[in-house]
C-alpha atoms as a PDB file:
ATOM      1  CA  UNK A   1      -5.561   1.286  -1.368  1.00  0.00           C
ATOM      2  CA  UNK A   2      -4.669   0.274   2.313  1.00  0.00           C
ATOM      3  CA  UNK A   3      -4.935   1.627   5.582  1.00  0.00           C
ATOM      4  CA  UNK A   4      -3.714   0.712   9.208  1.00  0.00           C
ATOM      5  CA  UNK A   5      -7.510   0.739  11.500  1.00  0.00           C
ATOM      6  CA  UNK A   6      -7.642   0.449  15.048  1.00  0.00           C
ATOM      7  CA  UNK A   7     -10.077  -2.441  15.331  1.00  0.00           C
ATOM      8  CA  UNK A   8     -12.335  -0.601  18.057  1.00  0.00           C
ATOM      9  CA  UNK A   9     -12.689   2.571  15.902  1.00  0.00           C
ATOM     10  CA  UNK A  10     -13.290   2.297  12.233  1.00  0.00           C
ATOM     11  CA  UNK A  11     -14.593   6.594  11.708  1.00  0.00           C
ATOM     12  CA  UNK A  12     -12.081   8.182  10.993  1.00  0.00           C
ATOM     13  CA  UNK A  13     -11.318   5.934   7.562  1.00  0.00           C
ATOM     14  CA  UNK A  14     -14.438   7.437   6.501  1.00  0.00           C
ATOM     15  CA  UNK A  15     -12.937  10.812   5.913  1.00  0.00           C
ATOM     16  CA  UNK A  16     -10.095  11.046   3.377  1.00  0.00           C
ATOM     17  CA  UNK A  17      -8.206  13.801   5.105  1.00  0.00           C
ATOM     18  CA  UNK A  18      -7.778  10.922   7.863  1.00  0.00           C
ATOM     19  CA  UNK A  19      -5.191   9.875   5.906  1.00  0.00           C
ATOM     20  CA  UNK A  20      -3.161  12.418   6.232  1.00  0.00           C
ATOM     21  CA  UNK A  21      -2.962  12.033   9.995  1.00  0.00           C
ATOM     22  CA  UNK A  22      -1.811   8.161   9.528  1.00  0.00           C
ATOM     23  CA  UNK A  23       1.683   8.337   9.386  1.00  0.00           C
ATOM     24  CA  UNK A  24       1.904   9.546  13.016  1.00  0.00           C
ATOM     25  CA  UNK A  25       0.545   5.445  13.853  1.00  0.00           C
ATOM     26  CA  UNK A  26       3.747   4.248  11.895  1.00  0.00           C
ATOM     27  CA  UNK A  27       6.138   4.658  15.253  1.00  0.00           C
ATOM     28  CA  UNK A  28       5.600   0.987  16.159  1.00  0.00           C
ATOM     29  CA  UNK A  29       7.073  -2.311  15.553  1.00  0.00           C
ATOM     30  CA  UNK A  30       5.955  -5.660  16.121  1.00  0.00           C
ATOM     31  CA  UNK A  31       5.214  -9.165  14.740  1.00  0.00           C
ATOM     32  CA  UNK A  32       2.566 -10.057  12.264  1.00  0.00           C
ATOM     33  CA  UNK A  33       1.469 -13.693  13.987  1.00  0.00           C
ATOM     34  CA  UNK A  34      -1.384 -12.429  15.703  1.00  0.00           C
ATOM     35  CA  UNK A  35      -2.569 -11.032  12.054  1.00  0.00           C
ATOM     36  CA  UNK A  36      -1.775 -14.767  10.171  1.00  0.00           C
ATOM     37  CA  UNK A  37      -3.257 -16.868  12.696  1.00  0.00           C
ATOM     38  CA  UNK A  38      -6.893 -15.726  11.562  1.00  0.00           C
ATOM     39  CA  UNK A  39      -8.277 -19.365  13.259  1.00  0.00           C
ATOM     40  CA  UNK A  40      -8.111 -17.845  16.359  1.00  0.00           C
ATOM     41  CA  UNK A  41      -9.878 -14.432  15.809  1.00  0.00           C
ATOM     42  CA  UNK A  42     -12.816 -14.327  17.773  1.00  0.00           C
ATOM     43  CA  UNK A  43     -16.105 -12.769  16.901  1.00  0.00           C
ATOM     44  CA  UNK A  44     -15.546  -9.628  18.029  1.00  0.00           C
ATOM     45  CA  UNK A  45     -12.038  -9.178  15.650  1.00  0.00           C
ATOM     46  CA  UNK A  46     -14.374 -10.426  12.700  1.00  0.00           C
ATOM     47  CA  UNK A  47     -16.768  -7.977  13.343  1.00  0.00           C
ATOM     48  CA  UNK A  48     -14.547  -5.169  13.768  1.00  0.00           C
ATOM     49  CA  UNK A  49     -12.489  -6.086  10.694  1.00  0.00           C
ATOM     50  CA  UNK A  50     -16.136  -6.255   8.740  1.00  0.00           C
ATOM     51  CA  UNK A  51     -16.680  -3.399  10.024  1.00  0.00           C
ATOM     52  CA  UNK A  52     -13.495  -1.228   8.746  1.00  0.00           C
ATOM     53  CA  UNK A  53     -13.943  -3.197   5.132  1.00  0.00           C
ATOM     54  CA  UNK A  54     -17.305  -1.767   4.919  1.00  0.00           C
ATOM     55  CA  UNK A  55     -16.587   1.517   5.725  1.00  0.00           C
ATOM     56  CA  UNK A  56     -13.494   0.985   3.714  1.00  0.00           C
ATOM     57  CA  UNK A  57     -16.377  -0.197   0.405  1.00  0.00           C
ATOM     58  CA  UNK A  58     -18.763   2.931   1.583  1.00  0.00           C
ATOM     59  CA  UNK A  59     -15.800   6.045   1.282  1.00  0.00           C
ATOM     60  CA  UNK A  60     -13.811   4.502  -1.376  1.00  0.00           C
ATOM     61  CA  UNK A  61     -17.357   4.153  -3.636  1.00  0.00           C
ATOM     62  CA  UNK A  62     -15.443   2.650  -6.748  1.00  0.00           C
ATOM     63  CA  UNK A  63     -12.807  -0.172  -5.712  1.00  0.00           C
ATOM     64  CA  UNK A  64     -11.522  -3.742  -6.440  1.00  0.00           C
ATOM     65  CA  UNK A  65     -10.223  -6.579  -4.222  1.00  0.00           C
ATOM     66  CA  UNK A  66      -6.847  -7.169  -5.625  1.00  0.00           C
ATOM     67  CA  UNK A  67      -6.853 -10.903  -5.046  1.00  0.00           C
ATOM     68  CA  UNK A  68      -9.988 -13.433  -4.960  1.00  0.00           C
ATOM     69  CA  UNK A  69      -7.779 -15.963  -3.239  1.00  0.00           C
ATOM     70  CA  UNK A  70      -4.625 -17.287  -1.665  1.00  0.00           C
ATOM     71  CA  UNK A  71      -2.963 -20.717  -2.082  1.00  0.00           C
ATOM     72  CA  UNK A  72      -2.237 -22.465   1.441  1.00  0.00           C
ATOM     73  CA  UNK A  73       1.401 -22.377   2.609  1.00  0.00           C
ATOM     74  CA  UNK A  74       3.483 -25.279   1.943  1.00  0.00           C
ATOM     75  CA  UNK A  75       5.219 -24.802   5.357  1.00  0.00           C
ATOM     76  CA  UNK A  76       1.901 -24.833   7.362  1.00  0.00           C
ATOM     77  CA  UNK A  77      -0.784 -26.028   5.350  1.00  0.00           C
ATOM     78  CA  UNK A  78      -2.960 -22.826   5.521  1.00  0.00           C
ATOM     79  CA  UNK A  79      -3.714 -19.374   4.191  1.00  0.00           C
ATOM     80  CA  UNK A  80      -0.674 -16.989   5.679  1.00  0.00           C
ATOM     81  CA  UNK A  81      -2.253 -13.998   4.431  1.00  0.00           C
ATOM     82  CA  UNK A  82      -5.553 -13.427   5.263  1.00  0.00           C
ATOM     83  CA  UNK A  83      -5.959 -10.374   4.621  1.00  0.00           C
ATOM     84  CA  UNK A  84      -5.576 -10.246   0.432  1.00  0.00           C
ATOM     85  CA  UNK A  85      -8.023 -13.436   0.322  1.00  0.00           C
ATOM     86  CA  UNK A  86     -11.578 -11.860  -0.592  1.00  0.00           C
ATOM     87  CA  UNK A  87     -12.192 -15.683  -0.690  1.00  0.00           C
ATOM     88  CA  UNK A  88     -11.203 -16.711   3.034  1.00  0.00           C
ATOM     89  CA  UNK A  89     -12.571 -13.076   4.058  1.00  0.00           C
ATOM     90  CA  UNK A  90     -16.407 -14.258   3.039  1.00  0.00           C
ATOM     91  CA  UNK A  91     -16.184 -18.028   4.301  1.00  0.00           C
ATOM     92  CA  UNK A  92     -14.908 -16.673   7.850  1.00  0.00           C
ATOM     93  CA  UNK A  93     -16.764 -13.514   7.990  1.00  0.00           C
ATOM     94  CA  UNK A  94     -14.947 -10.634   7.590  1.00  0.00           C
ATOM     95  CA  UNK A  95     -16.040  -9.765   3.757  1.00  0.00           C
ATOM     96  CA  UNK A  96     -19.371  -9.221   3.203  1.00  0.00           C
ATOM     97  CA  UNK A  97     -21.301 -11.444   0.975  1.00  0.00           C
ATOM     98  CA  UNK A  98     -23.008  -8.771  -0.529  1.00  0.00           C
ATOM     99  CA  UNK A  99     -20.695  -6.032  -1.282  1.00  0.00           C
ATOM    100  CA  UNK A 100     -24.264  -3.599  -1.303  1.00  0.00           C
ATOM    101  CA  UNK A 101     -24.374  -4.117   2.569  1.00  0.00           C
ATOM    102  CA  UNK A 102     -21.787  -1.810   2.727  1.00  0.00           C
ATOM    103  CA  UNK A 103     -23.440   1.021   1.217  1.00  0.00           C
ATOM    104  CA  UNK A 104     -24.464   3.874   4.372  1.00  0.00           C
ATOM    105  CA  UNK A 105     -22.123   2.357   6.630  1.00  0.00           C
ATOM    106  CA  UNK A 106     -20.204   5.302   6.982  1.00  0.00           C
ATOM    107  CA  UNK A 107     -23.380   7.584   7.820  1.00  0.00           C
ATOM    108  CA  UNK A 108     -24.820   4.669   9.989  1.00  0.00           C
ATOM    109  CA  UNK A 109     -21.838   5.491  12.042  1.00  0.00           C
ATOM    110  CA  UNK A 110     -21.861   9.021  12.273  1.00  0.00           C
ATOM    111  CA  UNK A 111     -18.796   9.450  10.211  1.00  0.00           C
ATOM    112  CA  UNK A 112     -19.372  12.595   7.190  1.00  0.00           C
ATOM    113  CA  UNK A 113     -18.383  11.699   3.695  1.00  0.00           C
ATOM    114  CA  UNK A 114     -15.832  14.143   1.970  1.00  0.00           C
ATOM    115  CA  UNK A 115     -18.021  14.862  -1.310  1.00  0.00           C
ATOM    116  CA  UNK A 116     -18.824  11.142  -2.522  1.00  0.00           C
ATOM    117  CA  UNK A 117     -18.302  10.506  -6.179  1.00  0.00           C
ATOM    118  CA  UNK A 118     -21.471  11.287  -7.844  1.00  0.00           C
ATOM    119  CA  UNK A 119     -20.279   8.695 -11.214  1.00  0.00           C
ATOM    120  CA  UNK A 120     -19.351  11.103 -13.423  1.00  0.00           C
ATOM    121  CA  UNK A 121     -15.921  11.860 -14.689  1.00  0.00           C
ATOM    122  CA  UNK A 122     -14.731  15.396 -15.340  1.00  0.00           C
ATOM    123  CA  UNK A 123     -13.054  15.901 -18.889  1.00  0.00           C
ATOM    124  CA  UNK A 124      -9.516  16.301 -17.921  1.00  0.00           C
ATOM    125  CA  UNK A 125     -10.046  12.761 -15.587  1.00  0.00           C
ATOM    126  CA  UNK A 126     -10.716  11.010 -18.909  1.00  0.00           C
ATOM    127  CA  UNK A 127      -7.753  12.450 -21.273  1.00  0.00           C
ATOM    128  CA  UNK A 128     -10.097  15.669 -21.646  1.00  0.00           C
ATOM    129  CA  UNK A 129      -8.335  19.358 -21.565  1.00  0.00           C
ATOM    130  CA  UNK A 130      -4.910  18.947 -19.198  1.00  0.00           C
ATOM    131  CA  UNK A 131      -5.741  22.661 -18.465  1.00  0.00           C
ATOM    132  CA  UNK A 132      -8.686  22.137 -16.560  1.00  0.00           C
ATOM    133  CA  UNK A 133      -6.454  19.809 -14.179  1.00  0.00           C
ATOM    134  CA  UNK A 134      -6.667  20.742 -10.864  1.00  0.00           C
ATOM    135  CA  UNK A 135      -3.154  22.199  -9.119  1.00  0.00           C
ATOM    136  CA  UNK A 136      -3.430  19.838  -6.233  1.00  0.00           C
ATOM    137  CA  UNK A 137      -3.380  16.817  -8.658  1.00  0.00           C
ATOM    138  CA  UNK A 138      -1.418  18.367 -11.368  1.00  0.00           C
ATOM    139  CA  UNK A 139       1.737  17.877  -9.081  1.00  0.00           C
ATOM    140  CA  UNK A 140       1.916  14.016  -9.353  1.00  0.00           C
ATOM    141  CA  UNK A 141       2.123  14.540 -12.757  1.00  0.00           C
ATOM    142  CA  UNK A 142       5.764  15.998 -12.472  1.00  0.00           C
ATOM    143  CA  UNK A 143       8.451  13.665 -12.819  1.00  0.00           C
ATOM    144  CA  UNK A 144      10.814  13.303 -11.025  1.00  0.00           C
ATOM    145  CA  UNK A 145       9.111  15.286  -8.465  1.00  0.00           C
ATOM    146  CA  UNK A 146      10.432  18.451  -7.308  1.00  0.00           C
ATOM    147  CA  UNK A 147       9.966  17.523  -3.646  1.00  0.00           C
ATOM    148  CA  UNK A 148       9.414  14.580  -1.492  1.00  0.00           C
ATOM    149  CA  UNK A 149       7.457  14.603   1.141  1.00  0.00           C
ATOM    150  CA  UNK A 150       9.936  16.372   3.856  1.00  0.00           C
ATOM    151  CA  UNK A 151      12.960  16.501   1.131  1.00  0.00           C
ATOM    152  CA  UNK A 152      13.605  19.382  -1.101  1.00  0.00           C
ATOM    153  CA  UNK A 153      14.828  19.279  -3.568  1.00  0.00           C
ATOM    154  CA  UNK A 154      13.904  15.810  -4.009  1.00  0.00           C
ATOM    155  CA  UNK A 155      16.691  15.785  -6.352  1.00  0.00           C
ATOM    156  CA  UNK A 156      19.031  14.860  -2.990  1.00  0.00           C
ATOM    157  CA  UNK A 157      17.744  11.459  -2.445  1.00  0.00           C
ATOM    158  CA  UNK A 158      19.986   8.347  -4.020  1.00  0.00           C
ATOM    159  CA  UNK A 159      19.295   7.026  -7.637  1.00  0.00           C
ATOM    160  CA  UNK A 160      19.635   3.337  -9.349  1.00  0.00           C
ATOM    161  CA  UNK A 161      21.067   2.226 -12.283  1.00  0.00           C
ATOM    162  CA  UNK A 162      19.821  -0.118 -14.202  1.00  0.00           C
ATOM    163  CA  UNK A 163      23.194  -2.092 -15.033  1.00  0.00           C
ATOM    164  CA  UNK A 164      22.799  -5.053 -12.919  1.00  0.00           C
ATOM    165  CA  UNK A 165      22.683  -8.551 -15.112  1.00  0.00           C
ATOM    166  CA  UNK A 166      19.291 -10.119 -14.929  1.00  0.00           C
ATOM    167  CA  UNK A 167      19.187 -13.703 -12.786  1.00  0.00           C
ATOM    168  CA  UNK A 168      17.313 -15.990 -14.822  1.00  0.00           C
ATOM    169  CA  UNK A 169      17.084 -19.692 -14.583  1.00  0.00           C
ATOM    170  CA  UNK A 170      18.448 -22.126 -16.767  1.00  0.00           C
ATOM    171  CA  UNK A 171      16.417 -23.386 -19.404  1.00  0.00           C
ATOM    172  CA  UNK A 172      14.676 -26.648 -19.665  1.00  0.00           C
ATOM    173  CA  UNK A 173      16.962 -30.000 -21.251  1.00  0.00           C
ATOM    174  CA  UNK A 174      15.853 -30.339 -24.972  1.00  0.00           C
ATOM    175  CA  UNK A 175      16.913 -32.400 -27.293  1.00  0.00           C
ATOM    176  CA  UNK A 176      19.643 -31.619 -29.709  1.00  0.00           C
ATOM    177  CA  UNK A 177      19.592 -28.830 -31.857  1.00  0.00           C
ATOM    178  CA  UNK A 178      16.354 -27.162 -30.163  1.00  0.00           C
ATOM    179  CA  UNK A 179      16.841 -23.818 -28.487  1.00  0.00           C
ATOM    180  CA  UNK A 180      16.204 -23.955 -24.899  1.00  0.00           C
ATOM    181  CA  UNK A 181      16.087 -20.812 -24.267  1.00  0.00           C
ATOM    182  CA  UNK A 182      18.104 -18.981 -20.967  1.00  0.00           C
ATOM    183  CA  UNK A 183      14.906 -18.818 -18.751  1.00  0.00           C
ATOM    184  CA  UNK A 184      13.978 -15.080 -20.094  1.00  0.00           C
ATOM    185  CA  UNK A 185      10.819 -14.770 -22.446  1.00  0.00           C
ATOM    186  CA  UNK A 186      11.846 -11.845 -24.280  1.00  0.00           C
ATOM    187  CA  UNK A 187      15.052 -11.737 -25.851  1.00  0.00           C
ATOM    188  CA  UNK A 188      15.299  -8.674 -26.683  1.00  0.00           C
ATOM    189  CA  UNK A 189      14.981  -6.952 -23.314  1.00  0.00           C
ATOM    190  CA  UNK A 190      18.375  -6.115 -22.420  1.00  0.00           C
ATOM    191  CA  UNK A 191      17.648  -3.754 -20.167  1.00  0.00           C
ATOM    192  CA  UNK A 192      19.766  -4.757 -16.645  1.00  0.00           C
ATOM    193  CA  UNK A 193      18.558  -5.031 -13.549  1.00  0.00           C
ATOM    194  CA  UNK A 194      18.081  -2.143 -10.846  1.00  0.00           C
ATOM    195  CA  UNK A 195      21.372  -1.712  -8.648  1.00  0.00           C
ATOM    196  CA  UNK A 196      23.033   0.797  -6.825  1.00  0.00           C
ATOM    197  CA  UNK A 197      24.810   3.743  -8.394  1.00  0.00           C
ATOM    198  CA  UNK A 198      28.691   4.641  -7.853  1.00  0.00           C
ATOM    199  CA  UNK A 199      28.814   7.281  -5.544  1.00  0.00           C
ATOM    200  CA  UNK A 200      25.990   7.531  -4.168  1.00  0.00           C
ATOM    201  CA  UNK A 201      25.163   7.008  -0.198  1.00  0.00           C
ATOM    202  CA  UNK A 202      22.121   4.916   0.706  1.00  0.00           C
ATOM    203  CA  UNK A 203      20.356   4.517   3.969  1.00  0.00           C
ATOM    204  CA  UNK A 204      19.141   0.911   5.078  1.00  0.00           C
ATOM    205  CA  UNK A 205      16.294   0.205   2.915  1.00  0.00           C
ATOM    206  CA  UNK A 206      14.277  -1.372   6.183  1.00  0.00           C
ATOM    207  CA  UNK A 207      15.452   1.424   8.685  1.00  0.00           C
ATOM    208  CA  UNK A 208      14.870   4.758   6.527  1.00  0.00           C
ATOM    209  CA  UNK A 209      11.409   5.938   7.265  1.00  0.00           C
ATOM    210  CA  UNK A 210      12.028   7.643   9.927  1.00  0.00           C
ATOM    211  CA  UNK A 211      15.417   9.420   9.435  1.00  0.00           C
ATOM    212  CA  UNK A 212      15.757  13.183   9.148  1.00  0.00           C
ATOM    213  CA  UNK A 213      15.975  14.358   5.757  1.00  0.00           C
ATOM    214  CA  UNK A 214      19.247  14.864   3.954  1.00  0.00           C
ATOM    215  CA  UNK A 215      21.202  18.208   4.273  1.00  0.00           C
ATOM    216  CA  UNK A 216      22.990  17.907   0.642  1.00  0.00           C
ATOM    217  CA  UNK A 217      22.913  15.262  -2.940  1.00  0.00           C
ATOM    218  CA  UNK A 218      23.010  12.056  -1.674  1.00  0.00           C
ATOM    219  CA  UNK A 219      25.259  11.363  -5.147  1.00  0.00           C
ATOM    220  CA  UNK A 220      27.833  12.762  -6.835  1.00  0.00           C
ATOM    221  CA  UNK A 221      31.460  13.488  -6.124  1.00  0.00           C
ATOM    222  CA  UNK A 222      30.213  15.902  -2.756  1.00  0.00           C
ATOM    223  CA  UNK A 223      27.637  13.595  -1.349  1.00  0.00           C
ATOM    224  CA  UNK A 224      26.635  13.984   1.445  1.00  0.00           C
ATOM    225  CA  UNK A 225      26.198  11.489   4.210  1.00  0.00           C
ATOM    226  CA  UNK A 226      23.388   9.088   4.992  1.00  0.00           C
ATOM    227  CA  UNK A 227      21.422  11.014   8.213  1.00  0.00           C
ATOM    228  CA  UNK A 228      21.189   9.124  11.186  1.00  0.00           C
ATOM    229  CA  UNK A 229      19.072  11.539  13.060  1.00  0.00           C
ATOM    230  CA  UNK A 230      15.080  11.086  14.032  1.00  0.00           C
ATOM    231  CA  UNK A 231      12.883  13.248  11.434  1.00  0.00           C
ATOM    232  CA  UNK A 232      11.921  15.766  13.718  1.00  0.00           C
ATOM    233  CA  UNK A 233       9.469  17.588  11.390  1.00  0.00           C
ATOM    234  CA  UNK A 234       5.559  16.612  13.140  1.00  0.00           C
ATOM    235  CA  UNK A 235       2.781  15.293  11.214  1.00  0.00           C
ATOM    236  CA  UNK A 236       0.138  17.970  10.512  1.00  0.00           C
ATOM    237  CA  UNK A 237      -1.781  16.722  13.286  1.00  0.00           C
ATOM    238  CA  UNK A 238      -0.107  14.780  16.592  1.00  0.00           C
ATOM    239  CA  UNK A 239      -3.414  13.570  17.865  1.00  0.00           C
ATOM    240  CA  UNK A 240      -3.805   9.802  17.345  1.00  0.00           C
ATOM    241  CA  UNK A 241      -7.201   9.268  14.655  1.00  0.00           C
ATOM    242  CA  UNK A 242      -8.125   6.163  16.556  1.00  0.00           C
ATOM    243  CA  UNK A 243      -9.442   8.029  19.100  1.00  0.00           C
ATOM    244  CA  UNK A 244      -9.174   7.229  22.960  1.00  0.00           C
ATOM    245  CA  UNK A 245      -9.285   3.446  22.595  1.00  0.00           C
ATOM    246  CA  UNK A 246      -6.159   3.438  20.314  1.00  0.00           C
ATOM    247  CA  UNK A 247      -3.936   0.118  20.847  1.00  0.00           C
ATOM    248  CA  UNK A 248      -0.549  -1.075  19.419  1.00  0.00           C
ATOM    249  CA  UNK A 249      -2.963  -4.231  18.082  1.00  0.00           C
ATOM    250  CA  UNK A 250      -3.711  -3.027  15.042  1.00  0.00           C
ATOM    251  CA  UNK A 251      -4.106  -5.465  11.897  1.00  0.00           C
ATOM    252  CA  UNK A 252      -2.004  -5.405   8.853  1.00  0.00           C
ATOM    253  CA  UNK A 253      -3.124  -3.403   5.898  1.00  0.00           C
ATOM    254  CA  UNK A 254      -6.703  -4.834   4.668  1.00  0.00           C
ATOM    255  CA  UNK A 255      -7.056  -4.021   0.442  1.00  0.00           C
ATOM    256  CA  UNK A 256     -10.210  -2.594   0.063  1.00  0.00           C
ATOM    257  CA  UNK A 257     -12.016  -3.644  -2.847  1.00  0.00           C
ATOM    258  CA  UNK A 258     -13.700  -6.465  -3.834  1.00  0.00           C
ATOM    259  CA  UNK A 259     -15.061  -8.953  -6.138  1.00  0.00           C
ATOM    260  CA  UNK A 260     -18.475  -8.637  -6.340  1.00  0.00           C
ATOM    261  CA  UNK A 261     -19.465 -12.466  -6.408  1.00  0.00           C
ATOM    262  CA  UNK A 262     -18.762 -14.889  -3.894  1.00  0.00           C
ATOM    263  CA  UNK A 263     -19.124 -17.508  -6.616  1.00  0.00           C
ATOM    264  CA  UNK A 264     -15.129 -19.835  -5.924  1.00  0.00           C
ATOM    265  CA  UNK A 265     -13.702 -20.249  -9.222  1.00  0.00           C
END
């Protein structure tokens, strides 16, 4: 799981219905350096980012760290992403060494937990009775889904194929009579790659997050075009989460989890 913190404010990821008011922060653009040049955070950064990965470890209860470490970059010599390096995060500060430490942080703060996991599973959370599923959660199991976010039917948004041919490389120079290979392990996947469909319209796949939502099939032999308006429907909440000392510097998505030894392999 990751979330976008203001580094001054770490509460509100304490609450899971916090989350909901996020995607009123994603209105900004800007360049990562600031975020991959982690020589020059100072203290205070460090602390802040420890800060938001604790809370992150204290309202999140059961997690992983999706990577213990990242090779340096060939270009520069140096880690270029900090931030999914559990390794680099306890050397420098920023992970805890003890993941325990974060444990209270979000009461310590003031912040109220949203009914912590207590560590046990109900039945229909471990392939139990599918009945007893509650409606909120039974929804993601629908697929596709009837609706997408701000798009109904959901039905309207642009499909792939998967009739592409698969790029593979060439396979290694044996000697004669030895099978090579064609560079792709399993020879009897023939399934092609994802491309787009015939007749379908597709918005840019960097620009679409904030368009308005179709009025019509996006495919098909009446589809409709690709919106260029703003999405004017507002968030459920327009006030900013990060509180009164909200900035535009906010660092790039932190995975919160972790391995719980700081043991390098």
């Amino acid at each position: 799981m990751n979330g976008i913190p203001d580094r001054h404010d770490v509460r509100p990821l304490c609450s899971r219905s916090a989350f909901a008011d996020l995607a009123s922060l994603f209105q900004y653009a800007g360049g990562c350096a600031q975020w991959d040049n982690w020589q020059s955070w100072d203290q205070t950064t460090k602390d802040n980012l420890k800060a938001f990965v604790e809370t992150s470890m204290d309202s999140l209860q059961n997690w992983f760290f999706w990577t213990w470490k990242i090779g340096k970059s060939a270009q520069t010599g140096t880690v270029m992403a900090p931030f999914w390096s559990y390794q680099l995060g306890l050397e420098n500060g920023w992970i805890p060494a003890d993941p325990r430490e974060a444990t209270g942080k979000c009461k310590s703060i003031g912040a109220a937990m949203d009914a912590p996991f207590n560590g046990v599973f109900l039945p229909w959370q471990t392939g139990g009775d599918p009945a007893a599923q509650p409606t909120v959660t039974a929804a993601y199991d629908v697929w596709p889904p009837a609706t997408l976010g701000s798009i109904s039917p959901a039905s309207w948004l642009p499909t792939y194929t998967p009739t592409a041919p698969i790029p593979t490389l060439s396979g290694p120079v044996v000697p004669s009579g030895v099978d090579g290979g064609n560079g792709w392990y399993d020879k009897s996947d023939t399934t092609g790659m994802m491309t787009k469909a015939p007749g379908c319209n597709y918005p840019d796949a960097y620009g679409a997050a904030t368009l308005a939502a179709p009025n019509g099939p996006l495919c098909g032999p009446d589809a409709a075009p690709v919106p260029t308006g703003i999405a004017t429907a507002a968030p459920t909440s327009t006030a900013d989460p990060r509180g009164a000392t909200a900035t535009t510097e906010v660092p790039t998505a932190i995975p919160t989890a972790a391995v719980p030894t700081a043991t390098e392999l």
